[in-house]
C-alpha atoms as a PDB file:
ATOM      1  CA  UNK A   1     130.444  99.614  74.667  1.00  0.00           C
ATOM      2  CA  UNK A   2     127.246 100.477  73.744  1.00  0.00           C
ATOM      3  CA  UNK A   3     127.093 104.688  72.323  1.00  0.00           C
ATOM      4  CA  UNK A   4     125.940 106.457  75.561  1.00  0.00           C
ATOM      5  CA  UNK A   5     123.622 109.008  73.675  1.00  0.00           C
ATOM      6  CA  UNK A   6     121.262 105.656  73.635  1.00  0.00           C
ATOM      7  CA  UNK A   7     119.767 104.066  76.507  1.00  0.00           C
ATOM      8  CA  UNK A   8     120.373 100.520  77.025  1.00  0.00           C
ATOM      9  CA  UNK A   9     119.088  98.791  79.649  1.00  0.00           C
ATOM     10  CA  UNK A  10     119.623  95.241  81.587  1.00  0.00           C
ATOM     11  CA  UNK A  11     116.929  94.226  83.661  1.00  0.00           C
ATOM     12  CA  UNK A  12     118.135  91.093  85.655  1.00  0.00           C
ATOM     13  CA  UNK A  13     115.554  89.100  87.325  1.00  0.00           C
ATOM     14  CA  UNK A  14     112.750  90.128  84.856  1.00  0.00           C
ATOM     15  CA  UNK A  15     110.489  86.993  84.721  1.00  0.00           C
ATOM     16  CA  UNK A  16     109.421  87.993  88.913  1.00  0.00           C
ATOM     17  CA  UNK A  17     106.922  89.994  89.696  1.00  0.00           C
ATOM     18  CA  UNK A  18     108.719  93.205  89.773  1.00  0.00           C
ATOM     19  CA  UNK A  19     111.202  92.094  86.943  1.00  0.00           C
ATOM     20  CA  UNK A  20     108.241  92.139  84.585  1.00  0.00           C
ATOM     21  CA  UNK A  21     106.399  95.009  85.569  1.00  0.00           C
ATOM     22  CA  UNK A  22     109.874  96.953  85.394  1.00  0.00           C
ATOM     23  CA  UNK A  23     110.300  95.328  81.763  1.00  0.00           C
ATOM     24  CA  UNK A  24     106.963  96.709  80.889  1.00  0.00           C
ATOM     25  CA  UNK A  25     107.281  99.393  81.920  1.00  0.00           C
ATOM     26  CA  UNK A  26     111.176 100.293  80.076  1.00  0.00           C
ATOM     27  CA  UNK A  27     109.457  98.695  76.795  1.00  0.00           C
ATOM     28  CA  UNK A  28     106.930 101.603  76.993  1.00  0.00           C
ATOM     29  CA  UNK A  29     109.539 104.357  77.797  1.00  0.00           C
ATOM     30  CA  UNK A  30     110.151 106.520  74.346  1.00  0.00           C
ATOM     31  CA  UNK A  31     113.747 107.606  76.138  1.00  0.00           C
ATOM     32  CA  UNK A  32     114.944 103.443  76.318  1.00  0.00           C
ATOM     33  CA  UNK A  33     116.222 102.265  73.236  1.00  0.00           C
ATOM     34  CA  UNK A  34     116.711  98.596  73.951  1.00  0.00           C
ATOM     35  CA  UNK A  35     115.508  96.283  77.180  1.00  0.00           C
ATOM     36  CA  UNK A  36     117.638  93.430  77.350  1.00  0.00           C
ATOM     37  CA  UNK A  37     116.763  90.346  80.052  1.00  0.00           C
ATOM     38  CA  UNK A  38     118.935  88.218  82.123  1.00  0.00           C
ATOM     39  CA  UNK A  39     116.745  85.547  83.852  1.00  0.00           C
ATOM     40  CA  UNK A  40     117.298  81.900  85.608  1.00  0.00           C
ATOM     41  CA  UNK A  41     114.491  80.499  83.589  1.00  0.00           C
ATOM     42  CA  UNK A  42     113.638  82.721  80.239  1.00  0.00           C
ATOM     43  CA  UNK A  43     110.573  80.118  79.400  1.00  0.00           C
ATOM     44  CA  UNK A  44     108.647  82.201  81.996  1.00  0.00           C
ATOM     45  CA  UNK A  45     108.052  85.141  79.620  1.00  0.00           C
ATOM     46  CA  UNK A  46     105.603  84.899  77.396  1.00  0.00           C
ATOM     47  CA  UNK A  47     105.420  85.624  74.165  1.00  0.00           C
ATOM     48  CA  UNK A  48     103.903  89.279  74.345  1.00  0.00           C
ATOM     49  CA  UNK A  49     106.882  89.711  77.079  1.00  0.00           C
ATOM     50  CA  UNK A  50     109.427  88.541  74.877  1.00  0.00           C
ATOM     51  CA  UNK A  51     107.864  90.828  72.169  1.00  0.00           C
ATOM     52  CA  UNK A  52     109.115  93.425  74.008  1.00  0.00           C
ATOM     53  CA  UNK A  53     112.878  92.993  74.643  1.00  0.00           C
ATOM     54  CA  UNK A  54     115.971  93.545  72.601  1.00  0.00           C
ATOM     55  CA  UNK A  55     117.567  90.380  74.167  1.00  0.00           C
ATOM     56  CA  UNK A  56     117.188  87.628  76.381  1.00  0.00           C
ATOM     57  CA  UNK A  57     120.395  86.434  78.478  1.00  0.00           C
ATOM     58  CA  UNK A  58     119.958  83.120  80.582  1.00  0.00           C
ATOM     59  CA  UNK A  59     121.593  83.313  83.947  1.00  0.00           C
ATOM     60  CA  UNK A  60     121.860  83.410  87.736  1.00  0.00           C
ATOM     61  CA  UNK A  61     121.875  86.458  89.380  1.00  0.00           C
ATOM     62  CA  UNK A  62     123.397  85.105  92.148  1.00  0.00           C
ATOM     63  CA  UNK A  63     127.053  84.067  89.932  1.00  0.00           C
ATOM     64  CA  UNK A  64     128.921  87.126  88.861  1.00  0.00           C
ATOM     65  CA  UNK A  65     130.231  85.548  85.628  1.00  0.00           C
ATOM     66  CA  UNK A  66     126.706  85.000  84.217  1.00  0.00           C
ATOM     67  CA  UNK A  67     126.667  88.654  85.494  1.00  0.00           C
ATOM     68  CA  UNK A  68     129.688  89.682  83.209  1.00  0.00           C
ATOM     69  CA  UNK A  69     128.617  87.398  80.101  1.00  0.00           C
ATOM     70  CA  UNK A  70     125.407  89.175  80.148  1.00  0.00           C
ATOM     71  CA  UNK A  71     126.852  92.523  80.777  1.00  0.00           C
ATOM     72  CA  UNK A  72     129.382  92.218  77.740  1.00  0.00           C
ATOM     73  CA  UNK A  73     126.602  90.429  75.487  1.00  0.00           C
ATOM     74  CA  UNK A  74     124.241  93.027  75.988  1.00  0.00           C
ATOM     75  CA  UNK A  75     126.469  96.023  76.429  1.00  0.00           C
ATOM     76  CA  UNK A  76     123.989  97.850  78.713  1.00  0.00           C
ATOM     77  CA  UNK A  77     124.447 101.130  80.144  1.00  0.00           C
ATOM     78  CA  UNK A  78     121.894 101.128  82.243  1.00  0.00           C
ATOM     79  CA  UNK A  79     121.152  97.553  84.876  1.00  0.00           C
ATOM     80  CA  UNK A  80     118.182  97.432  87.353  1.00  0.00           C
ATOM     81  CA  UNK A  81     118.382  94.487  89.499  1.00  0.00           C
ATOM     82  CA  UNK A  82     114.706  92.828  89.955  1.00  0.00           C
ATOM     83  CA  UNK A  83     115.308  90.017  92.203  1.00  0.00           C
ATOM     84  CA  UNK A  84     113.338  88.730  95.425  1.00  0.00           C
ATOM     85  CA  UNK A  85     111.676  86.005  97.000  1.00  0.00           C
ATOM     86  CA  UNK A  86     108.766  86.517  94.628  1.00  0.00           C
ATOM     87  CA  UNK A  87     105.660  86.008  97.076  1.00  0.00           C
ATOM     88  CA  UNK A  88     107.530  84.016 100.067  1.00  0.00           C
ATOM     89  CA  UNK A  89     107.693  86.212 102.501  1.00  0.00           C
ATOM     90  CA  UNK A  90     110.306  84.270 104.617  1.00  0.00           C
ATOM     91  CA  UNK A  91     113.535  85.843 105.192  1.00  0.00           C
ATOM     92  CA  UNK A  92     116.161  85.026 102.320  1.00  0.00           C
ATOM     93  CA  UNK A  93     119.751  86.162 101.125  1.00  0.00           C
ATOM     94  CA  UNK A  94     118.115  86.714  97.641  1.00  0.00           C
ATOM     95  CA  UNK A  95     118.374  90.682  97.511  1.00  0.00           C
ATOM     96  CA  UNK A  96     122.285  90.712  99.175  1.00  0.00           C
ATOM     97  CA  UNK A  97     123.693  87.946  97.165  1.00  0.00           C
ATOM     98  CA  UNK A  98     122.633  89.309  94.159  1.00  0.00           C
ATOM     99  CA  UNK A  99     123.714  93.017  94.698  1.00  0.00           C
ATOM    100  CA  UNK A 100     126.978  91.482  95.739  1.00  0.00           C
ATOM    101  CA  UNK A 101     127.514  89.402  92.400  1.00  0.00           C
ATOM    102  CA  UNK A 102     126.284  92.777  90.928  1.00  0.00           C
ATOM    103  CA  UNK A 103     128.982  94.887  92.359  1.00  0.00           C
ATOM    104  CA  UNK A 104     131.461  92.427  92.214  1.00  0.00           C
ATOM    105  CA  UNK A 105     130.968  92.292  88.303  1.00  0.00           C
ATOM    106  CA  UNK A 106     130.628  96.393  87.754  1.00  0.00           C
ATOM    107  CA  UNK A 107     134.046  96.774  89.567  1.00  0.00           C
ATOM    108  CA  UNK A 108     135.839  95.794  86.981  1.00  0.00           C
ATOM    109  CA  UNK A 109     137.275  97.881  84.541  1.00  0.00           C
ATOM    110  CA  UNK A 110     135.431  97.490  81.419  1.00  0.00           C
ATOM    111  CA  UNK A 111     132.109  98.100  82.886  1.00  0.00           C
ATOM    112  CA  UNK A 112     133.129 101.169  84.569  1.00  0.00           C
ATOM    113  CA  UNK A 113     132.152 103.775  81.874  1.00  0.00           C
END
């Protein structure tokens, strides 16, 4: 696991609108070592996004194994979960599936620490 004195973070969902402001915003912080990404479709950050991140994991938020790979990939201490509709305001699972496949994943042992 990644040494705990150093802040590691996983932002999953970063290429929405929050995502990126969030990975903006931990690029900037002096106290975050690393900003790693998990997103459906990396191509949407551009390249002064992608200038800022420490690594870029390609997956669903929704499926708790792309969850885990990115997880144990990126070692993160640290996960903020950035996922929405994006600008449709019509009402959508998006938020509760993807906590779920979050909490699924971070009850298992090795990502307990």
């Amino acid at each position: 696991m990644t040494n705990y004195n150093q802040k590691s973070v996983l932002i999953i969902g970063a290429t929405g609108n929050l995502g990126l402001e969030l990975l903006r915003h931990a690029a900037k912080d002096s106290e975050i070592d690393e900003v790693h990404v998990m997103a459906r479709t990396p191509s949407k950050l551009d390249a002064a996004d992608l200038s800022l991140v420490t690594s870029i994991e390609k997956g669903n938020a929704r499926d708790t194994n792309d969850i885990e790979h990115a997880l144990r990939k990126t070692k993160a201490n640290y996960v903020i979960l950035a996922t929405g509709n994006g600008k449709d305001v019509s009402k959508s699972d998006t938020r509760e599936a993807t906590g779920r496949a979050l909490a699924t994943a971070l009850q298992k042992e090795e990502f307990s620490q």
